[in-house]
Protein backbone atom coordinates (compact mmCIF):
# COMPACT_ATOMS: atom_id res chain seq x y z
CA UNK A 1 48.85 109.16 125.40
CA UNK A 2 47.10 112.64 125.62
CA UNK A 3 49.54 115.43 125.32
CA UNK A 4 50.55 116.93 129.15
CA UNK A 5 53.52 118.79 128.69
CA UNK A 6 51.78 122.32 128.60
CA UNK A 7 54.50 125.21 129.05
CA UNK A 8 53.04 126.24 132.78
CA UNK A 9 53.40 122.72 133.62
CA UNK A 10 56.98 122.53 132.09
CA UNK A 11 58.50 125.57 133.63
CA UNK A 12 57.28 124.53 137.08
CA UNK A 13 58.41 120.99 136.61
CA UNK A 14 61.86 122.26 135.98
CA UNK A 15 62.40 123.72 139.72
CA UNK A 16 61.83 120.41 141.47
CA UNK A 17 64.87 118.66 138.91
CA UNK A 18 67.09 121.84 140.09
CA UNK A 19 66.23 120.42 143.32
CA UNK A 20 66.91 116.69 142.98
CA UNK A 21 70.09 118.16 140.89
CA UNK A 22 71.52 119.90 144.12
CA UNK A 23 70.34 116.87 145.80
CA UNK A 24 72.74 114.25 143.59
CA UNK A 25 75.78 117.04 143.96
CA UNK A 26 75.41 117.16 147.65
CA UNK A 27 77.92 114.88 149.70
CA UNK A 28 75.16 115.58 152.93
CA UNK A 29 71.87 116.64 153.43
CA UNK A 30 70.23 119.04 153.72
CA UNK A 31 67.39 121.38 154.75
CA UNK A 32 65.54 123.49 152.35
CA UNK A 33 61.90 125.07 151.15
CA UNK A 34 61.85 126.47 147.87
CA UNK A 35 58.13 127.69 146.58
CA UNK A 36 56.63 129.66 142.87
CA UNK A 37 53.98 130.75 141.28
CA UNK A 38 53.65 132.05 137.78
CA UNK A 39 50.35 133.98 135.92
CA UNK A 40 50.38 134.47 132.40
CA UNK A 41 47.36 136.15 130.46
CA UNK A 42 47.45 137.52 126.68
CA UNK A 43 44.43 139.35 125.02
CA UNK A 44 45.27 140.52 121.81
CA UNK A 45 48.00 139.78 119.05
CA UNK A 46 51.24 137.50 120.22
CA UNK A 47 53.59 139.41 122.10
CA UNK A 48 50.92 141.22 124.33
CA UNK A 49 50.07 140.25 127.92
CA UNK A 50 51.24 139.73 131.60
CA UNK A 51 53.65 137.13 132.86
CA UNK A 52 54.28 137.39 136.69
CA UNK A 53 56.61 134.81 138.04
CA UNK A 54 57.53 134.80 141.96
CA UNK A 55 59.86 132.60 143.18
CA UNK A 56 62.32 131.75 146.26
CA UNK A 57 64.19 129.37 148.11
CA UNK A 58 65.02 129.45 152.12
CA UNK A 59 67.92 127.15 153.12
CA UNK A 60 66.48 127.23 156.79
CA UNK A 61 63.79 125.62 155.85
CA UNK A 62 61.39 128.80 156.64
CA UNK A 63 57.94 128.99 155.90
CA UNK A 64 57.47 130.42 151.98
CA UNK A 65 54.36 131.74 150.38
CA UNK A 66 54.28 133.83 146.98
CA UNK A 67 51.61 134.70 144.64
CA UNK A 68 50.76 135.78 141.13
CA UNK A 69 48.20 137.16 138.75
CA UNK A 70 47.89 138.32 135.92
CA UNK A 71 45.06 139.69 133.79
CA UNK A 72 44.63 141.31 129.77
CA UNK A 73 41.33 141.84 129.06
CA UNK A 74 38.92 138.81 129.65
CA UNK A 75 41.93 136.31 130.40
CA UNK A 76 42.70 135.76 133.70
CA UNK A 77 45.85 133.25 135.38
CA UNK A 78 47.07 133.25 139.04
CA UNK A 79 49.17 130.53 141.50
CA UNK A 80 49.45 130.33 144.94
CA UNK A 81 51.99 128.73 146.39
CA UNK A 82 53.19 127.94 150.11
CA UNK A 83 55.79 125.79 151.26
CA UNK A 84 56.80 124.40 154.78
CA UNK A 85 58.98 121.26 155.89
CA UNK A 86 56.46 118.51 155.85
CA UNK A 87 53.48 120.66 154.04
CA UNK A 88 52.97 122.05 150.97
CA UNK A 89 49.96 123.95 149.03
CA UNK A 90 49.58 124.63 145.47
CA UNK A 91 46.51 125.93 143.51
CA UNK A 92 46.11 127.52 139.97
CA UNK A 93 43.13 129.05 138.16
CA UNK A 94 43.37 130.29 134.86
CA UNK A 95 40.38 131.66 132.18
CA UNK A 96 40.04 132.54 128.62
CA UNK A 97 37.49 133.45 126.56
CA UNK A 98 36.38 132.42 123.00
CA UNK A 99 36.87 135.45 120.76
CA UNK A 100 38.09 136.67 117.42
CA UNK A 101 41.35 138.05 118.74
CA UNK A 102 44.07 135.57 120.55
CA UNK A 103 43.40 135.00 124.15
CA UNK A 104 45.25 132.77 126.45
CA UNK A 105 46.05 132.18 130.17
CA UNK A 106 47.59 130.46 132.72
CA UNK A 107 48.32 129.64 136.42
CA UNK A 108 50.90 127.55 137.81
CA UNK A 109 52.54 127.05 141.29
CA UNK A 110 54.98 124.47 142.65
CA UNK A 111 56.44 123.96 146.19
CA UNK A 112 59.20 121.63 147.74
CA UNK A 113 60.64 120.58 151.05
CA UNK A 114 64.10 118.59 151.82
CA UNK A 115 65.07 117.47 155.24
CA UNK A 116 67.85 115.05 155.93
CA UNK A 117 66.65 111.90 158.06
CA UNK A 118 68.95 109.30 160.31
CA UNK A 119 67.42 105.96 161.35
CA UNK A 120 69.65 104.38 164.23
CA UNK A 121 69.04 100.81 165.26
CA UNK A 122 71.18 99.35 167.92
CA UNK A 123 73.61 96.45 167.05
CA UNK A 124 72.79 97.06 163.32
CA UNK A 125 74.65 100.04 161.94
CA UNK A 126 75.49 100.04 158.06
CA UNK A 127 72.80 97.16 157.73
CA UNK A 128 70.57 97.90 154.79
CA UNK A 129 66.49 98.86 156.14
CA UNK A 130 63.32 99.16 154.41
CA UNK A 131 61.44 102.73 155.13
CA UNK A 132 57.68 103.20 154.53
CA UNK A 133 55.95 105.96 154.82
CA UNK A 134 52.96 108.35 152.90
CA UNK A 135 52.06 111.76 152.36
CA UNK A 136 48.19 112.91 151.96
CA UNK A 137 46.81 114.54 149.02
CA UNK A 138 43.83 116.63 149.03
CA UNK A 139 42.63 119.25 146.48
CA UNK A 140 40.16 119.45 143.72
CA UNK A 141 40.97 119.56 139.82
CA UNK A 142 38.20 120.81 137.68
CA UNK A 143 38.37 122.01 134.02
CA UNK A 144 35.68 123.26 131.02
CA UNK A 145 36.12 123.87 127.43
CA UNK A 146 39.71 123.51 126.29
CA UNK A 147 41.12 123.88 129.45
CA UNK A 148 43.87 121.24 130.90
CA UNK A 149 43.78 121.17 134.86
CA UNK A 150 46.89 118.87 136.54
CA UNK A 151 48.43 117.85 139.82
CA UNK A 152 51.71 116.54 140.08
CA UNK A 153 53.50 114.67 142.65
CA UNK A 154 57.05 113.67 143.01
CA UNK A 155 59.63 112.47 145.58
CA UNK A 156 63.81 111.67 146.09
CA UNK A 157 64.26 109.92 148.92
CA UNK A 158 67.86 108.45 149.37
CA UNK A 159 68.38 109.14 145.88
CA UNK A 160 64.96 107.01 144.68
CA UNK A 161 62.20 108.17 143.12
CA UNK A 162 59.77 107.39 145.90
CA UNK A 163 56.73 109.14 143.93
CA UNK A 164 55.28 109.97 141.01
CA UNK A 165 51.93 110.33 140.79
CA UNK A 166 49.74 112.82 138.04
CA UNK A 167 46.31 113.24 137.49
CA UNK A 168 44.67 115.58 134.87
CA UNK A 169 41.02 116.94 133.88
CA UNK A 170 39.96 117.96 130.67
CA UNK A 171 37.09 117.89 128.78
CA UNK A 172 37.01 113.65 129.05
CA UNK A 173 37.00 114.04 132.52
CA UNK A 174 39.27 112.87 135.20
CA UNK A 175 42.88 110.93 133.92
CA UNK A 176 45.89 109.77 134.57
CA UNK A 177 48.63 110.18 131.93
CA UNK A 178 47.58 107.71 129.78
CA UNK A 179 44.10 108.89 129.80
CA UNK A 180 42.72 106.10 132.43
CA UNK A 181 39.65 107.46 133.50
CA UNK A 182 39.75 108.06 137.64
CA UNK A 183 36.88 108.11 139.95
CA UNK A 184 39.05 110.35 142.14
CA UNK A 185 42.11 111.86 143.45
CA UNK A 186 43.40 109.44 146.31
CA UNK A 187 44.14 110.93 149.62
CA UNK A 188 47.00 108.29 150.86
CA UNK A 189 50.25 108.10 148.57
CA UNK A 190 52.33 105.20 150.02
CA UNK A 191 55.72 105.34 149.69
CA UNK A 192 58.75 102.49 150.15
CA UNK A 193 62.62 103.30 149.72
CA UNK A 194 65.68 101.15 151.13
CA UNK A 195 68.54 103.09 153.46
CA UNK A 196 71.48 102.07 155.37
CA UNK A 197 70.55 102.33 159.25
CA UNK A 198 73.23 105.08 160.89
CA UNK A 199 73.89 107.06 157.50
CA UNK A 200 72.00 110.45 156.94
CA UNK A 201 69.94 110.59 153.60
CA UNK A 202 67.79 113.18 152.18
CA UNK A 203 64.02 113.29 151.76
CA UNK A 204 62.35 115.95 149.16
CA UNK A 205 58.65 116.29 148.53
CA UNK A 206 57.33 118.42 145.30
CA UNK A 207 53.80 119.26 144.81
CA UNK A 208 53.21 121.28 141.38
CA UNK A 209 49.23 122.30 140.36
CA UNK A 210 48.65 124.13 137.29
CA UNK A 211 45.52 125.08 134.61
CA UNK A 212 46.65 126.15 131.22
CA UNK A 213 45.18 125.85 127.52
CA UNK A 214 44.76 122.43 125.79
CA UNK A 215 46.44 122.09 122.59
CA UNK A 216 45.23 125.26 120.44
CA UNK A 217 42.78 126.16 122.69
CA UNK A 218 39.46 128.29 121.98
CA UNK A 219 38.03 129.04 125.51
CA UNK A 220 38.20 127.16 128.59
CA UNK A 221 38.77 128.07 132.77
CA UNK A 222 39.79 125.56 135.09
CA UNK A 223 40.87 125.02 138.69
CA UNK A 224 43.62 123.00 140.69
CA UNK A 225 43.03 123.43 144.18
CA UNK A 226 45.20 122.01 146.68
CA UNK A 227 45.07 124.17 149.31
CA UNK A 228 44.27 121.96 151.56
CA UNK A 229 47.88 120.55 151.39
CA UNK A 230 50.27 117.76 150.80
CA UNK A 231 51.53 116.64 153.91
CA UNK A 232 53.34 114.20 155.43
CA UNK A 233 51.81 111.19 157.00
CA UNK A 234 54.30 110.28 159.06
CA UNK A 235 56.34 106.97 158.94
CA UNK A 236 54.28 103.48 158.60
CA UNK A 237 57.11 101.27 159.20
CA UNK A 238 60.86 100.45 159.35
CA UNK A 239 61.89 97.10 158.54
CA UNK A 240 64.99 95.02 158.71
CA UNK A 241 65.40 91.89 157.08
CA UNK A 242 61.52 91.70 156.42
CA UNK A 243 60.56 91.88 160.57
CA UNK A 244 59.78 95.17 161.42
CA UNK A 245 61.72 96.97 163.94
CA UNK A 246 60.22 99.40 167.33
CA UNK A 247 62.92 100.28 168.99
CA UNK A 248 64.56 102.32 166.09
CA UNK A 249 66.13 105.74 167.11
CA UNK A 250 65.13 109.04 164.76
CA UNK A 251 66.15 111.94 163.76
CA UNK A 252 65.93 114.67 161.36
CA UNK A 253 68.22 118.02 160.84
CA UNK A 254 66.05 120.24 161.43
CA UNK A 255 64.40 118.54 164.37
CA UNK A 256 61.39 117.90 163.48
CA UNK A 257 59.33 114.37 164.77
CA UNK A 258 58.73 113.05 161.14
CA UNK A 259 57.78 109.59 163.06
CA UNK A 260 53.62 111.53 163.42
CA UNK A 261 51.79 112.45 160.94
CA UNK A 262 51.23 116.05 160.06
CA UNK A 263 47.97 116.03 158.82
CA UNK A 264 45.76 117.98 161.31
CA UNK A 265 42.80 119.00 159.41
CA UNK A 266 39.69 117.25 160.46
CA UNK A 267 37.85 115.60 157.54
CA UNK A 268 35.00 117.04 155.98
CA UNK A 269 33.17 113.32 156.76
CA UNK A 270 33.68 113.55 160.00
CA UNK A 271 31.11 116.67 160.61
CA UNK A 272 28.05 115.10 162.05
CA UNK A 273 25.58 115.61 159.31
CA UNK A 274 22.11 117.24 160.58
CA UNK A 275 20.05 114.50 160.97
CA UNK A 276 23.06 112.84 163.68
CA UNK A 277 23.46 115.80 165.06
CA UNK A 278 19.47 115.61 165.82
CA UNK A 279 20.13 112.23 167.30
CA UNK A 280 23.15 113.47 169.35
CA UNK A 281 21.20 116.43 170.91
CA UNK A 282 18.23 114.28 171.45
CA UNK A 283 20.85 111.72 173.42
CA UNK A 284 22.27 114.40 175.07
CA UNK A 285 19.00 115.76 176.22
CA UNK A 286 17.98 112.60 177.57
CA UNK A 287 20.96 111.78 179.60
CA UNK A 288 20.67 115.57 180.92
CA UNK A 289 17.39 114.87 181.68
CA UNK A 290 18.11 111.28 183.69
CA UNK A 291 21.00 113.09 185.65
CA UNK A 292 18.55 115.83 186.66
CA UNK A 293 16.49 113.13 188.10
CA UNK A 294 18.80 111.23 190.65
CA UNK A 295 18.19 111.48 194.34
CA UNK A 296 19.73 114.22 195.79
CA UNK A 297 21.68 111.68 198.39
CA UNK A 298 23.77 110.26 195.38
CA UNK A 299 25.41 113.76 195.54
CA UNK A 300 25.78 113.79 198.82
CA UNK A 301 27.47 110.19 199.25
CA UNK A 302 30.06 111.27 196.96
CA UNK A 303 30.70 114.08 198.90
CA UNK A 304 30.77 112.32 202.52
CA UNK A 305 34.22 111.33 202.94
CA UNK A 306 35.34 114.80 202.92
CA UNK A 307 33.15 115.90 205.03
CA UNK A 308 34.58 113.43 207.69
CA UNK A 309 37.80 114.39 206.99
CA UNK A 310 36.77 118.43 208.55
């Protein structure tokens, strides 16, 4: 296994178990954002450099964005991070050159949401149902030189682990955390947990992205960009006793529709590309062209019975 456990990485990582730790104490659930970003970047002999860290926490569940950077000479780190109930975004960049004097840098940023859900079913309260669901991943990792690039992606639901899916790039390319190779980063992340229908339980998403050195690193940059959100696809199923139920009731605390997905960005496959477009004007066009060249007493049919009616 290829080491992962990079400091940036780490010190984010250790927000979302805070969470799930005020999660386990909690008799009830509850709603909650928290978001961070951290920048680090050294140029010179240990001990010299920048280390911004933003973070914060809004027990309302409001929207949350910070930022950092940091930069000593050539190095360069900086997070963003933005966090609302059912979306989050995370991206990192960090750079560092080779040179004869230390350099180093990083970027990190992390972002959560909790809600509490309810799941009524009528004639079946305290019966034990099966909830499926997904959230969609999109971003971009990219690293060069000894540079380590990762996304991270975790979940409590009901006090399960629902998630846990990581993906890294370095310089062999695309991995998972035992060094799989990966064509790419999936979009869907699927998700099953069990829950007793009538009884409130808690839901947390985490989304951490972060570029930092590899190892004892010489020069490297890299990029985790997931800006483009990890939101919540809204609920695939609810099942009980393996038949899968319609008529369940839901609700969440803060009273939001979890049931739809909030994914509303349009993918980038969907844009015509210019050679359909070519066809669509030319179809267009034509049917323009046909309508110009009905007979005038089509029009006026359609307009007849009104003209009875003065």
């Amino acid at each position: 296994m290829r080491p992962t456990s990079h400091r940036t990485l780490a010190y984010l990582s250790a927000t979302f178990a805070a969470l799930l730790l005020s999660e386990a104490t909690t008799a009830a659930p509850f709603v909650r954002t928290d978001a961070g970003a951290v920048a680090v970047a050294r140029f010179g002999p240990p001990g010299t450099g920048d280390s911004i860290n933003h973070f914060g926490s809004s027990d309302t569940g409001a929207s949350l964005v910070f930022s950092s950077f940091a930069q000593q000479g050539a190095s360069t780190g900086s997070a963003d991070a933005a966090a609302d109930l059912g979306a989050l975004h995370a991206q990192a960049f960090a750079t560092f050159p080779s040179s004869f004097i230390t350099s180093e840098a990083s970027g990190g940023a992390t972002a959560s949401w909790s809600d509490g859900f309810t799941v009524n079913i009528p004639g079946h309260a305290g019966e034990q149902g099966v909830f499926r669901g997904s959230v969609v991943l999109h971003g971009v990792l990219d690293a060069v030189g000894d540079a380590l690039a990762a996304v991270n992606v975790s979940s409590m639901i009901n006090g399960q682990n629902a998630l846990g899916f990581r993906a890294f790039f370095d310089h062999n390319g695309l991995h998972d955390p035992n060094g799989i190779p990966l064509t790419a980063l999936p979009q869907v992340l699927p998700f099953e947990v069990t829950f007793i229908i009538g009884t409130p339980f808690q839901v947390s998403m985490n989304l951490v992205a972060s570029v930092a050195p590899l190892n004892d690193a010489v020069s490297g940059s890299g990029d985790a960009l997931f800006r483009d959100t990890l939101t919540w696809g809204g609920i695939d199923s609810i099942r009980l006793q393996g038949t899968t139920i319609n008529n369940f009731i839901f609700e969440s605390l803060s009273g939001l529709d979890y049931t739809q997905s909030f994914v509303r960005d349009v993918p980038p496959s969907s844009v015509p590309e210019p050679s359909s477009a070519i066809l669509l004007l030319a179809g267009i066009m034509l049917l323009w062209s046909r309508r110009r060249q009905l007979p005038v007493i089509s029009r006026i049919s359609s307009e007849a019975p009104d003209a009875a009616a003065c």
